[in-house]
Protein backbone atom coordinates (compact mmCIF):
# COMPACT_ATOMS: atom_id res chain seq x y z
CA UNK A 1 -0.17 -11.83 -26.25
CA UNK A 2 -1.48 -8.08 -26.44
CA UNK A 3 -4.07 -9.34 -23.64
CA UNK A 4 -1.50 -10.97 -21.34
CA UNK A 5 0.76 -7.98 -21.68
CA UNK A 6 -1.69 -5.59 -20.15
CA UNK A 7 -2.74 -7.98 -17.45
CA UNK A 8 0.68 -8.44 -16.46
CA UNK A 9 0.60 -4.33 -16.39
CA UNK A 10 -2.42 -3.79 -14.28
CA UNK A 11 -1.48 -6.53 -11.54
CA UNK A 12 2.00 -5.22 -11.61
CA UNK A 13 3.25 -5.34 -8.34
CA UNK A 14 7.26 -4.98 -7.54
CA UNK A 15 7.92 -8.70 -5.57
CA UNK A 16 6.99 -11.45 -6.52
CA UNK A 17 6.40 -13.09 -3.31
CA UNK A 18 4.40 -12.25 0.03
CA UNK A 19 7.07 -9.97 1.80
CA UNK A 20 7.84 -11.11 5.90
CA UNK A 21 6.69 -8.51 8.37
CA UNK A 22 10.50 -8.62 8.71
CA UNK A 23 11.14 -7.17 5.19
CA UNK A 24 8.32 -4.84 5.21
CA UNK A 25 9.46 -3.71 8.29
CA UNK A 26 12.83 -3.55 7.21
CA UNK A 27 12.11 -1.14 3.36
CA UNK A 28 9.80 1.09 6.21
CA UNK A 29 12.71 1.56 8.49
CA UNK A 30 14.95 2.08 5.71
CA UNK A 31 13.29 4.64 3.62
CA UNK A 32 11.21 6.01 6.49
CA UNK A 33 11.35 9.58 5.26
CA UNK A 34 9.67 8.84 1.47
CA UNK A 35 6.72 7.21 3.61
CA UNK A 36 6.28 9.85 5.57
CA UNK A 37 6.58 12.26 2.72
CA UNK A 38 4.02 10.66 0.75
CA UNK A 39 1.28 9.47 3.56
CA UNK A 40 1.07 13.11 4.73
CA UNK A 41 1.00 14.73 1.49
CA UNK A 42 -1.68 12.69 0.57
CA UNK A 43 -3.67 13.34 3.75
CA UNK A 44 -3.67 17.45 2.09
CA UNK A 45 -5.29 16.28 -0.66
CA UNK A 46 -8.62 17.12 -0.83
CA UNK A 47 -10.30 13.69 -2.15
CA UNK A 48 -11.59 10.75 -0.52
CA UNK A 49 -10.38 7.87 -2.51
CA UNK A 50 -7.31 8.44 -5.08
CA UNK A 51 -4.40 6.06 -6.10
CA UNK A 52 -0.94 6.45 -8.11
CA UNK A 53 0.17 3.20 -9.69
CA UNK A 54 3.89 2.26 -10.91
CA UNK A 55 2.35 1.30 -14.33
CA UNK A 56 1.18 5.35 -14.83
CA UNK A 57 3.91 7.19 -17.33
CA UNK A 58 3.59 10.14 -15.14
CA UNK A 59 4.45 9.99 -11.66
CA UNK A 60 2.97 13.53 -11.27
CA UNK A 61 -0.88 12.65 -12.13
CA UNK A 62 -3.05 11.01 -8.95
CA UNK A 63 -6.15 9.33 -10.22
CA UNK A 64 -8.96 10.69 -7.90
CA UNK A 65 -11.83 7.81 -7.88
CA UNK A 66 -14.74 9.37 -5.98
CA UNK A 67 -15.39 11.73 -8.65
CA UNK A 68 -17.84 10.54 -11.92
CA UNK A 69 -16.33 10.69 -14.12
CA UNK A 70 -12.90 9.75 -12.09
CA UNK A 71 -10.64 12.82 -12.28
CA UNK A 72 -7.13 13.96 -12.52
CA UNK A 73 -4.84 15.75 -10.03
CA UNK A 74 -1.81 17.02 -10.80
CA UNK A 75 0.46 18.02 -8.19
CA UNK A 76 3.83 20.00 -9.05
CA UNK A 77 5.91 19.45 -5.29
CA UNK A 78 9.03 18.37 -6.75
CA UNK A 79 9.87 16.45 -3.12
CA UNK A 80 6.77 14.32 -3.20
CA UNK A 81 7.48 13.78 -7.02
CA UNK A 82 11.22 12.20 -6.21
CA UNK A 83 9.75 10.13 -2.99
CA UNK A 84 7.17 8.69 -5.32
CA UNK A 85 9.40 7.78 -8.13
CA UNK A 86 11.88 6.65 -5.49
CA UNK A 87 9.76 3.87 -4.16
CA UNK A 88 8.42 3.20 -7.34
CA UNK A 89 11.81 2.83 -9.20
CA UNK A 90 12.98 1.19 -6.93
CA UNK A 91 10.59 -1.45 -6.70
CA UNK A 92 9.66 -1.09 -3.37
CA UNK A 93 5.31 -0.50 -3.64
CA UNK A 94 3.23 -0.56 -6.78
CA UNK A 95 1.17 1.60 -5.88
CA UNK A 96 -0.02 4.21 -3.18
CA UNK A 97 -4.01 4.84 -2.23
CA UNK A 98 -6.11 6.81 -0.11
CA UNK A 99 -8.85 5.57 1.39
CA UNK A 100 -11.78 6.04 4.39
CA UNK A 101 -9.16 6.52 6.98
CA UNK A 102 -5.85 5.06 5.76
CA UNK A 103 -2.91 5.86 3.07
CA UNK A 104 -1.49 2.50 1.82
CA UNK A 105 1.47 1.27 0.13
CA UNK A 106 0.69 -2.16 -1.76
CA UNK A 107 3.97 -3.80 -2.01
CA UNK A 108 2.97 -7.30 -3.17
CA UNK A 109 -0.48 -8.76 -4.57
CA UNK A 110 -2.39 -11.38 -6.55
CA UNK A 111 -5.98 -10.85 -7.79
CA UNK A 112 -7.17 -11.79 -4.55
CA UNK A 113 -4.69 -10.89 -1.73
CA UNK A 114 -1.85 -7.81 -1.05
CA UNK A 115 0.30 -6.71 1.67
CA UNK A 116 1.83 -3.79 2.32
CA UNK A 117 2.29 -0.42 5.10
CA UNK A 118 -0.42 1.54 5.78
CA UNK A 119 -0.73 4.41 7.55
CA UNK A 120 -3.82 5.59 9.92
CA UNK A 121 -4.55 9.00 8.88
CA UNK A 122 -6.79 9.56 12.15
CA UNK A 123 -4.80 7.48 14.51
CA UNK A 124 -7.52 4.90 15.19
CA UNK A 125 -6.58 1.00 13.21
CA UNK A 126 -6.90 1.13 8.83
CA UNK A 127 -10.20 0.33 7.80
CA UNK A 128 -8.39 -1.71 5.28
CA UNK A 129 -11.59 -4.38 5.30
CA UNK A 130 -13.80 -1.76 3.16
CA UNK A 131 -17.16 -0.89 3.56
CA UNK A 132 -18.57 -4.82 2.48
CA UNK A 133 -18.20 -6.93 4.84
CA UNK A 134 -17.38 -10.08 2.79
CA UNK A 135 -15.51 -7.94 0.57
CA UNK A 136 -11.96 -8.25 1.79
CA UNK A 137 -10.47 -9.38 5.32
CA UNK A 138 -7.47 -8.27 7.47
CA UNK A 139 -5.47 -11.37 8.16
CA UNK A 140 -2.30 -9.43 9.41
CA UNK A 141 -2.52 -6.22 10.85
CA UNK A 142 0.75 -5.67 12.82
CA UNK A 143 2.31 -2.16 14.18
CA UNK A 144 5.36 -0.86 13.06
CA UNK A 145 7.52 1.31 14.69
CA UNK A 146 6.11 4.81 14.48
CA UNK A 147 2.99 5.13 15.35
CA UNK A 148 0.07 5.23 13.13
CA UNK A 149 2.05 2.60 10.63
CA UNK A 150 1.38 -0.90 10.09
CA UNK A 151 2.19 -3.80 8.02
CA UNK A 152 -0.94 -5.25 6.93
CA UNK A 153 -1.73 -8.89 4.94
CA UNK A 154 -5.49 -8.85 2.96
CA UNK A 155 -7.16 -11.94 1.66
CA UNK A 156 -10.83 -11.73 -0.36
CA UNK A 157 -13.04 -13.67 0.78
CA UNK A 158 -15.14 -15.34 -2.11
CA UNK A 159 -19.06 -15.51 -1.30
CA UNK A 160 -20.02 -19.01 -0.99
CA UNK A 161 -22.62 -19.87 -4.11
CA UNK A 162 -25.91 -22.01 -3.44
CA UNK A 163 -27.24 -23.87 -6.58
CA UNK A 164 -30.96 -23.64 -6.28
């Protein structure tokens, strides 16, 4: 049950179903100012690939990944601190990364697919595929309506195996 438990914790993500552009669109539009908040804060900070997840205790701590060992930053803007908890609380992303040249807010996944907003950070599309080619693909990748936002949909693509 202990196992279960912290699955259900890691894969946490606040609904339970693929959102509609049309809802995405709609939380973006609606609490447009948090976003904004957030994606450009994060931009400041100096690291290339950092997340916060909904399942941390502290809001306030930003796991940076492309340090070995992975590091901690702790940030003590009060603003970006209620605009985080905000969309957390209120269940409206899981979690919040940084990475190559977008900020994105997951707002629904499995183990093997997520939607969400990102946002470009140098005005060019979210290199939301990664760096692997088969790793994971863009299915959706739809402007919003500032620019430099977009709802996006991401499926992995499993390797196909040979048998020798």
């Amino acid at each position: 049950m202990l196992v279960g438990a912290m699955v259900l914790r890691l894969f946490f993500i606040p609904m339970t179903t693929k959102p509609s552009l049309k809802r995405i669109a709609g939380v973006f539009s609606n609490e447009r100012q948090e976003f904004e908040l957030i994606a450009y804060a994060f931009v400041g900070i100096d690291a290339d690939v950092f997340y916060i997840s909904s399942t941390h205790n502290d809001y306030h701590q930003i796991r940076v990944l492309d340090k070995i060992p992975a590091e901690t930053y702790e940030y003590d803007d009060e603003e970006l601190f209620y605009a985080i908890s905000f969309l957390f609380d209120n269940r409206y992303c899981g979690s919040i990364d940084k990475e190559r040249n977008y900020v994105s807010f997951r707002m629904w996944g499995t183990l093997d697919a997520a939607s969400g907003i990102a946002y470009s950070i140098d005005g060019g599309l979210p290199d939301i595929d990664g760096e692997i080619p088969d790793d994971r693909k863009i299915l959706e990748l739809v402007p919003l309506e500032c620019d430099g936002w977009y709802y996006y949909y991401t499926k992995m693509i499993k390797a196909a195996s040979s048998i020798s």
